[in-house]
C-alpha atoms as a PDB file:
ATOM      1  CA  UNK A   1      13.858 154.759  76.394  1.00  0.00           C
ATOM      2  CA  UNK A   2      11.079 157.168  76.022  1.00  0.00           C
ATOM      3  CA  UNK A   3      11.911 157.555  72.346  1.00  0.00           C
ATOM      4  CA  UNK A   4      11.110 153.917  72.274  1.00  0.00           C
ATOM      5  CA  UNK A   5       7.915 154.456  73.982  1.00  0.00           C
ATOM      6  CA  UNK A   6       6.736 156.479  70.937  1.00  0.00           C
ATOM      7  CA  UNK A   7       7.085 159.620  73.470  1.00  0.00           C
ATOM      8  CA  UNK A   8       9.593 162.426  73.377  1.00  0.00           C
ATOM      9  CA  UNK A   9      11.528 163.658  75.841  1.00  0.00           C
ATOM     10  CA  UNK A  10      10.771 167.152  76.591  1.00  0.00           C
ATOM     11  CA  UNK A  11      14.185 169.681  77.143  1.00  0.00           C
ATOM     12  CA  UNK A  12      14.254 171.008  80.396  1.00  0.00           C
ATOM     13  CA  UNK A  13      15.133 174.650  80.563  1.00  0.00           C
ATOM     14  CA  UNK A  14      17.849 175.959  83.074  1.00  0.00           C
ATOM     15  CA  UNK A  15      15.650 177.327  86.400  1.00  0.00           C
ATOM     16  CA  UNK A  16      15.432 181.078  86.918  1.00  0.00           C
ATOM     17  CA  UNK A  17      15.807 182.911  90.264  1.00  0.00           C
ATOM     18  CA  UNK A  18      13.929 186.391  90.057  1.00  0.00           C
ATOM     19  CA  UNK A  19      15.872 188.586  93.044  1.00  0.00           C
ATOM     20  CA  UNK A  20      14.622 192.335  93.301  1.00  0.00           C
ATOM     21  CA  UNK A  21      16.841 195.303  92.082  1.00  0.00           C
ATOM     22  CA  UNK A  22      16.994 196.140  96.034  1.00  0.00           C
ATOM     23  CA  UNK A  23      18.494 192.822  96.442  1.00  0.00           C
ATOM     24  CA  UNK A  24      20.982 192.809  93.595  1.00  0.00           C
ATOM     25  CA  UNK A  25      22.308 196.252  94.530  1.00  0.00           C
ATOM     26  CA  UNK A  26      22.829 195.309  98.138  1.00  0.00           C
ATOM     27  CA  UNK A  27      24.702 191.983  96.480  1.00  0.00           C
ATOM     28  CA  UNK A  28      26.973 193.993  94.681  1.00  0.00           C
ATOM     29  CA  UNK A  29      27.316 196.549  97.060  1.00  0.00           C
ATOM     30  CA  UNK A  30      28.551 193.631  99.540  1.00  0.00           C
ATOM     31  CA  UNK A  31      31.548 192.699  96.436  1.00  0.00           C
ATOM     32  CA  UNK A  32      31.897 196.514  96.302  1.00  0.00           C
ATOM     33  CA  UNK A  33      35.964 197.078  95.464  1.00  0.00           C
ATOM     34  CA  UNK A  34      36.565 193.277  95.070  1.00  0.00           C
ATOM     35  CA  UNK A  35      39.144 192.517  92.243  1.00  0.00           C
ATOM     36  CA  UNK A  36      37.727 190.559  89.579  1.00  0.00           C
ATOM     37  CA  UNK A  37      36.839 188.052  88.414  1.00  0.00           C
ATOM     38  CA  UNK A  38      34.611 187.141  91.964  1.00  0.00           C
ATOM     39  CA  UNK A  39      34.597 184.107  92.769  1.00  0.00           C
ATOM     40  CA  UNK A  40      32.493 182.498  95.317  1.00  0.00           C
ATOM     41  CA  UNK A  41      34.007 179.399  97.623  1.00  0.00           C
ATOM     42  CA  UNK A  42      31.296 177.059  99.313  1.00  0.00           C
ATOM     43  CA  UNK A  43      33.164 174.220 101.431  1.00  0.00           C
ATOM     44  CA  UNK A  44      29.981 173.387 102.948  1.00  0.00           C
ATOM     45  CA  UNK A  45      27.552 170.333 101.844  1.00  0.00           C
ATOM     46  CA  UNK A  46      25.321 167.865 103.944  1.00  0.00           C
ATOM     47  CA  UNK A  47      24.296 164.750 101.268  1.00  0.00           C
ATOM     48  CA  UNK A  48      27.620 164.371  99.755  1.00  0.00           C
ATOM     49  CA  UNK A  49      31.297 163.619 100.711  1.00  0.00           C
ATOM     50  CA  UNK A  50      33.438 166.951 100.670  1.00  0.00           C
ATOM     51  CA  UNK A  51      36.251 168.112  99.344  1.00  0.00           C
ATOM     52  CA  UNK A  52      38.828 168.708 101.954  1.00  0.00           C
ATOM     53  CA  UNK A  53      38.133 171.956 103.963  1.00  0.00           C
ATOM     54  CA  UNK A  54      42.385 172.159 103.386  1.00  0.00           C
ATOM     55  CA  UNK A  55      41.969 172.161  99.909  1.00  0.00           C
ATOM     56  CA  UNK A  56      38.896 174.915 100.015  1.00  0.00           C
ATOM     57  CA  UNK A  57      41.792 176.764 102.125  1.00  0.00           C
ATOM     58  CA  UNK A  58      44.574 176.415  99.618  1.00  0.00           C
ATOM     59  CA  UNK A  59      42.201 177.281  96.671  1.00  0.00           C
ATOM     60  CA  UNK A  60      41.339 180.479  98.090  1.00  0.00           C
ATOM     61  CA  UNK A  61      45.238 181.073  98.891  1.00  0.00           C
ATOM     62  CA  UNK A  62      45.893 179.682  94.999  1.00  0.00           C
ATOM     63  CA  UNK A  63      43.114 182.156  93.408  1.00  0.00           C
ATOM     64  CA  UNK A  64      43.938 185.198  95.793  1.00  0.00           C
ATOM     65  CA  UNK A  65      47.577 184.723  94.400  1.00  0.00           C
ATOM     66  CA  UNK A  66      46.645 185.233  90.795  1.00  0.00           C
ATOM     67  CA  UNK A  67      44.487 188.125  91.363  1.00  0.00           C
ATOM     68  CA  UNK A  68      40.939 186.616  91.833  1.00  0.00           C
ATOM     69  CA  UNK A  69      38.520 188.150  94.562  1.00  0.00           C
ATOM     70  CA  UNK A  70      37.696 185.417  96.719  1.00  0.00           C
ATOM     71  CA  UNK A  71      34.565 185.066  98.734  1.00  0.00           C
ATOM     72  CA  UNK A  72      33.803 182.257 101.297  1.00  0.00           C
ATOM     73  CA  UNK A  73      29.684 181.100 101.827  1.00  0.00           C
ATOM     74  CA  UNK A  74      28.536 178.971 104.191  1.00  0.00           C
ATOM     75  CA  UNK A  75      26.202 178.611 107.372  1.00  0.00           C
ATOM     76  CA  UNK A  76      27.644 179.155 110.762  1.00  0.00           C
ATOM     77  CA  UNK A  77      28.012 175.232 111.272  1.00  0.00           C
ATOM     78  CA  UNK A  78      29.856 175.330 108.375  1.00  0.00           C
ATOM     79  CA  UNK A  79      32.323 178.581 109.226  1.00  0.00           C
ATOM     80  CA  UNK A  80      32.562 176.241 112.607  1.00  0.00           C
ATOM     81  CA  UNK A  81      34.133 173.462 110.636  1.00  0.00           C
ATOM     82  CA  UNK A  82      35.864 175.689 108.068  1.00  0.00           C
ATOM     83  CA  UNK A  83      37.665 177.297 111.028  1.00  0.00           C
ATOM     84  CA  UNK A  84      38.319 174.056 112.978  1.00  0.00           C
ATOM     85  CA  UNK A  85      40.066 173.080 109.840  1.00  0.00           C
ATOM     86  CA  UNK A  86      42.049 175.720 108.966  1.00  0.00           C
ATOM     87  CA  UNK A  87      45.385 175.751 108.689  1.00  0.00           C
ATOM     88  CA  UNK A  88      46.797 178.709 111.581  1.00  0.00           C
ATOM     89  CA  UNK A  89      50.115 178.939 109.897  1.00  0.00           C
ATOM     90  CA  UNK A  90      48.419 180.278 106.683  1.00  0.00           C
ATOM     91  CA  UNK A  91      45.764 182.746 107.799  1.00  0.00           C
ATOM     92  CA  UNK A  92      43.389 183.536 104.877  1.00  0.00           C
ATOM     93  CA  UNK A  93      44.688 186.248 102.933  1.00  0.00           C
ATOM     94  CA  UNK A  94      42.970 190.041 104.410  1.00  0.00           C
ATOM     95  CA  UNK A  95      41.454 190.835 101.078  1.00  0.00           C
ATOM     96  CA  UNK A  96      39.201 187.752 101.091  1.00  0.00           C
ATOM     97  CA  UNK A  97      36.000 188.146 102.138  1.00  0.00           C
ATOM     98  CA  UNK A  98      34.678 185.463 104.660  1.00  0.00           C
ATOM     99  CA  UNK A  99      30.785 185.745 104.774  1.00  0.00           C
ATOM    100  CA  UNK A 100      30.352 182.542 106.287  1.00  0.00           C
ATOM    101  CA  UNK A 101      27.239 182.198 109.181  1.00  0.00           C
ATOM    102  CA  UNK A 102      26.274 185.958 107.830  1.00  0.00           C
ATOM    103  CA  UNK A 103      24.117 185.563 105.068  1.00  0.00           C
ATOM    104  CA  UNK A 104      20.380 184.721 104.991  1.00  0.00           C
ATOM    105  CA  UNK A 105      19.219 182.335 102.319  1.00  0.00           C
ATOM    106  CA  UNK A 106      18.194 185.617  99.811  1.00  0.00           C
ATOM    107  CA  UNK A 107      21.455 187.369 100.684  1.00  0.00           C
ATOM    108  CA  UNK A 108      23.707 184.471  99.530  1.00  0.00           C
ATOM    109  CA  UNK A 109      21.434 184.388  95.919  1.00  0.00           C
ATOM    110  CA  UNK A 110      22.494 188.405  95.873  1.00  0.00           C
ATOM    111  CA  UNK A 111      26.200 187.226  96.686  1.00  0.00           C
ATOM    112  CA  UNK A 112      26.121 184.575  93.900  1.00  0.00           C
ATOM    113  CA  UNK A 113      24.661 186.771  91.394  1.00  0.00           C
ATOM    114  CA  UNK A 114      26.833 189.674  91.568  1.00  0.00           C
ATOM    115  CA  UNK A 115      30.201 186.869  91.442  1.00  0.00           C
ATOM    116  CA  UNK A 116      31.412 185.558  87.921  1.00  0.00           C
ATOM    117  CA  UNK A 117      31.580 181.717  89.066  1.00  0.00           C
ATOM    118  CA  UNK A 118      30.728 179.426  92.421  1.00  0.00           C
ATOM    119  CA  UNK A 119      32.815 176.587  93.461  1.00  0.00           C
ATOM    120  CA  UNK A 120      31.237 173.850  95.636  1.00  0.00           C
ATOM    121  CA  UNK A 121      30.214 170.343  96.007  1.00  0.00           C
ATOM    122  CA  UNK A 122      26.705 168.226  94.890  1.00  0.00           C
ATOM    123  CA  UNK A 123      24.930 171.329  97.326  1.00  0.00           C
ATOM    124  CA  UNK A 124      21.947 174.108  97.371  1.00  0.00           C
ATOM    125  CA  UNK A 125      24.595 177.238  95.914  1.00  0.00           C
ATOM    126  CA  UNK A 126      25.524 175.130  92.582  1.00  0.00           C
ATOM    127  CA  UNK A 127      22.161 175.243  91.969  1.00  0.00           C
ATOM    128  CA  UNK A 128      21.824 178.784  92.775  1.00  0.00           C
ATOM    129  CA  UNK A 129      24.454 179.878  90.990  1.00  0.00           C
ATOM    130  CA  UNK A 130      23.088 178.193  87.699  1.00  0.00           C
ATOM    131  CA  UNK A 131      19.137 179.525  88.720  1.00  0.00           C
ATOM    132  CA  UNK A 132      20.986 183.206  88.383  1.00  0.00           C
ATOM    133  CA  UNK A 133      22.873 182.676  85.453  1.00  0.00           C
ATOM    134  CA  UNK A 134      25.847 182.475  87.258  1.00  0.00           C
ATOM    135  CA  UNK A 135      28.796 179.474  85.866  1.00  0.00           C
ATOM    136  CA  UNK A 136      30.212 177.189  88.654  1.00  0.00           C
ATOM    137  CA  UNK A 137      32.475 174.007  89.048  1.00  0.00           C
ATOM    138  CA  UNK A 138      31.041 171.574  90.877  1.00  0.00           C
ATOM    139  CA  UNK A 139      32.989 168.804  93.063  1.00  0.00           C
ATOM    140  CA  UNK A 140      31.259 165.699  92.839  1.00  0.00           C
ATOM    141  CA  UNK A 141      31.977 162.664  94.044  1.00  0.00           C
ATOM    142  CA  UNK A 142      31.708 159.194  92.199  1.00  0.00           C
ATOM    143  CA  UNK A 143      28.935 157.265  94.447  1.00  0.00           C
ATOM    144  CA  UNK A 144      26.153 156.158  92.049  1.00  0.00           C
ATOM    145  CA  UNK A 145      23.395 157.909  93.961  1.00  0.00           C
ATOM    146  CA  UNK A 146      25.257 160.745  93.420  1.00  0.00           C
ATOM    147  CA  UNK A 147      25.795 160.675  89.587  1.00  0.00           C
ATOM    148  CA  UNK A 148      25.445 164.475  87.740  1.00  0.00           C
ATOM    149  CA  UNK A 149      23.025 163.591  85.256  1.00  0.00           C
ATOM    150  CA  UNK A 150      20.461 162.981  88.424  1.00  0.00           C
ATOM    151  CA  UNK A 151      22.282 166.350  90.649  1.00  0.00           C
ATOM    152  CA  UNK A 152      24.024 168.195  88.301  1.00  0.00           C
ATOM    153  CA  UNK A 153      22.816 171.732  88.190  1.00  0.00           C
ATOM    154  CA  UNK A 154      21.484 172.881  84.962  1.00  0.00           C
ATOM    155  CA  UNK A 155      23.390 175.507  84.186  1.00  0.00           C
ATOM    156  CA  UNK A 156      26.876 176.831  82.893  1.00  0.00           C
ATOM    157  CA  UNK A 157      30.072 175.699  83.773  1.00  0.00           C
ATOM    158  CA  UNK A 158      31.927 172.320  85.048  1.00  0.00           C
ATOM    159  CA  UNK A 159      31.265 169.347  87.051  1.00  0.00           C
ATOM    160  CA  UNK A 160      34.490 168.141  88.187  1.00  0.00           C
ATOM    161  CA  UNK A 161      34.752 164.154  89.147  1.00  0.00           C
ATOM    162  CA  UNK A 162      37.364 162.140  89.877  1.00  0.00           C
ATOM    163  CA  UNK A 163      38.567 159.643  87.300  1.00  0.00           C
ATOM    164  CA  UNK A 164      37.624 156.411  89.266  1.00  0.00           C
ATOM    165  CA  UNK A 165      34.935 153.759  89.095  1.00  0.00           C
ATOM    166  CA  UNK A 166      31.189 154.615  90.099  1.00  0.00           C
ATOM    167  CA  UNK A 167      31.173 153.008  93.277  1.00  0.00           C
ATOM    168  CA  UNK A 168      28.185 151.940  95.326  1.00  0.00           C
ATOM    169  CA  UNK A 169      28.799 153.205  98.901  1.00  0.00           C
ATOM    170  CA  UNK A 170      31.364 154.981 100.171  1.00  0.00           C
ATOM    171  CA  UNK A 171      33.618 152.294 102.389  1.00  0.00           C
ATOM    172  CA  UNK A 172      36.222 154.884 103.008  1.00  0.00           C
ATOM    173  CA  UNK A 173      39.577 152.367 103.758  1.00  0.00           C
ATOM    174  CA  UNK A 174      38.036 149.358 102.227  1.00  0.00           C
ATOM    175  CA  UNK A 175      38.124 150.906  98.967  1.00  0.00           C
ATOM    176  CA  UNK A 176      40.897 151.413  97.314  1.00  0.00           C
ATOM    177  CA  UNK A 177      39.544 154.240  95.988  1.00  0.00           C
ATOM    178  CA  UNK A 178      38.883 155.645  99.513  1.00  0.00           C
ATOM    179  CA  UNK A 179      40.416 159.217  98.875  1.00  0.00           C
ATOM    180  CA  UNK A 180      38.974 159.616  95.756  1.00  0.00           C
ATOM    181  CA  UNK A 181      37.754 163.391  96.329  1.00  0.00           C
ATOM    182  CA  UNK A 182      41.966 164.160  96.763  1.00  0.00           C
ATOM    183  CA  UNK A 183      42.605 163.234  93.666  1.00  0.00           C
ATOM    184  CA  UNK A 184      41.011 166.604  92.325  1.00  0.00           C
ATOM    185  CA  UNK A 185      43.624 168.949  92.980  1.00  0.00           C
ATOM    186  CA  UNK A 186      43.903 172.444  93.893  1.00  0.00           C
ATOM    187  CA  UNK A 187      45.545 173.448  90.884  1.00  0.00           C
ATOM    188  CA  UNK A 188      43.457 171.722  88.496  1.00  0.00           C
ATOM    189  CA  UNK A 189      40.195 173.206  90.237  1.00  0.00           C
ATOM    190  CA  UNK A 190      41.579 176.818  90.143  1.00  0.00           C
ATOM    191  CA  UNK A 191      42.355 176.091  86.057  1.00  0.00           C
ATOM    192  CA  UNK A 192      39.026 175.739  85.492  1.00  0.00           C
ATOM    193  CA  UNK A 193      37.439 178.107  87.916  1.00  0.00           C
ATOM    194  CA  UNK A 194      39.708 180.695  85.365  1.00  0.00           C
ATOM    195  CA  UNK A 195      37.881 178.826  82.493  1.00  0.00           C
ATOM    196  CA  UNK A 196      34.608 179.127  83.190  1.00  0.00           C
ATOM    197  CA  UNK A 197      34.758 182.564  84.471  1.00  0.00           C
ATOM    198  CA  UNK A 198      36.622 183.620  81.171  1.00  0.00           C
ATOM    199  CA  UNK A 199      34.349 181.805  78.891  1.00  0.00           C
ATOM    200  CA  UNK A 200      30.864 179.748  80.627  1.00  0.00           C
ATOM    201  CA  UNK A 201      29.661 177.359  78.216  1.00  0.00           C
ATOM    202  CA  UNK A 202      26.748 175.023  78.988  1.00  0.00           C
ATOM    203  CA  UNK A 203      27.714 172.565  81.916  1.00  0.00           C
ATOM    204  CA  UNK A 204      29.314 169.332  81.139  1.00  0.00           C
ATOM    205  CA  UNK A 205      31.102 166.257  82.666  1.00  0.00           C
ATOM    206  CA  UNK A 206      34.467 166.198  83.172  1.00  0.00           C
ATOM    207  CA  UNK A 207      36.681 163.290  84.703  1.00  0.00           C
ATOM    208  CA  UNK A 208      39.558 163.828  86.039  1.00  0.00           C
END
């Protein structure tokens, strides 16, 4: 459309967070003895539907399980939920590391920077993680006012979406389509969390 205009569209660099060497050290000195690769786990998000607190739950049993050290973010509303949701009969394994309600805003970027990929939904630590260089899979789901090329973080790494139609509003039941976000499974997330730890490549789309 610009092009059109006779104008051309600038490209619009990935954003840079500057943290302090203080801040970095005390990041990795928080991961300190963590197998690798570290991944970070953020269940929480306001804006957008979530994936399934279970399924956060399962992918941190899933990635613990093939050797991955697994750290959980989130504010204390969202360790609230996270816990309420929890399944009791599968306590998180002892070597993950919950930091949930603990960090300040600084502290999580220091987290983030020191882990090799972020998982979360259309929220604030995608865009951290790609602001610090760091790849992530993002969870998004398919509401129009929600589409990646307006939210998607410009960075490395995946956004993940489930292969339904764009839909207007979320009408839950009335749609057919209503558990769309379930339809991303734990084992497909965790096969590309490996991926884009392994090998980040500049983020794209990816239905599925």
């Amino acid at each position: 459309m610009l092009a059109g205009l006779g104008l051309q569209p600038c490209i619009v660099s990935p954003p840079n967070l500057v943290l302090t060497d203080e801040e970095r050290a005390r990041g990795q000195e928080r991961l300190r003895g963590m197998a690798t690769p570290r991944v970070v786990l953020h269940p929480g998000g306001v804006a957008a539907r979530r994936w399934r607190v279970e399924h956060y739950h399962s992918l941190a049993h899933e990635l613990h399980r093939k050797g991955v050290g697994v750290v959980l973010t989130g504010s204390q509303a969202e360790a609230d939920m996270f816990n309420q949701h929890m399944n009791s009969d599968e306590p998180l394994p002892a070597s993950v590391l919950n930091l949930m309600g603990q960090l300040s805003v600084r502290e999580l970027m220091a987290v983030i920077a020191a882990s090799h990929a972020v998982v979360s939904g259309a929220t604030g630590p995608a865009h951290i993680a790609a602001a610090c260089g760091v790849p992530n899979v993002s969870l998004f789901d398919p509401r129009r006012n929600n589409l990646p090329t307006r939210w998607q973080p410009l960075g490395k790494g995946l956004v993940l979406r489930p292969d339904v139609p764009t839909c207007e509003k979320c009408i839950y039941e009335a749609c057919p389509y209503w558990d769309c976000l379930d339809r991303l499974t734990v084992e497909t997330v965790a096969q590309h969390v490996f991926q884009v730890a392994g090998d980040p490549s500049p983020l794209r789309v990816l239905h599925v």
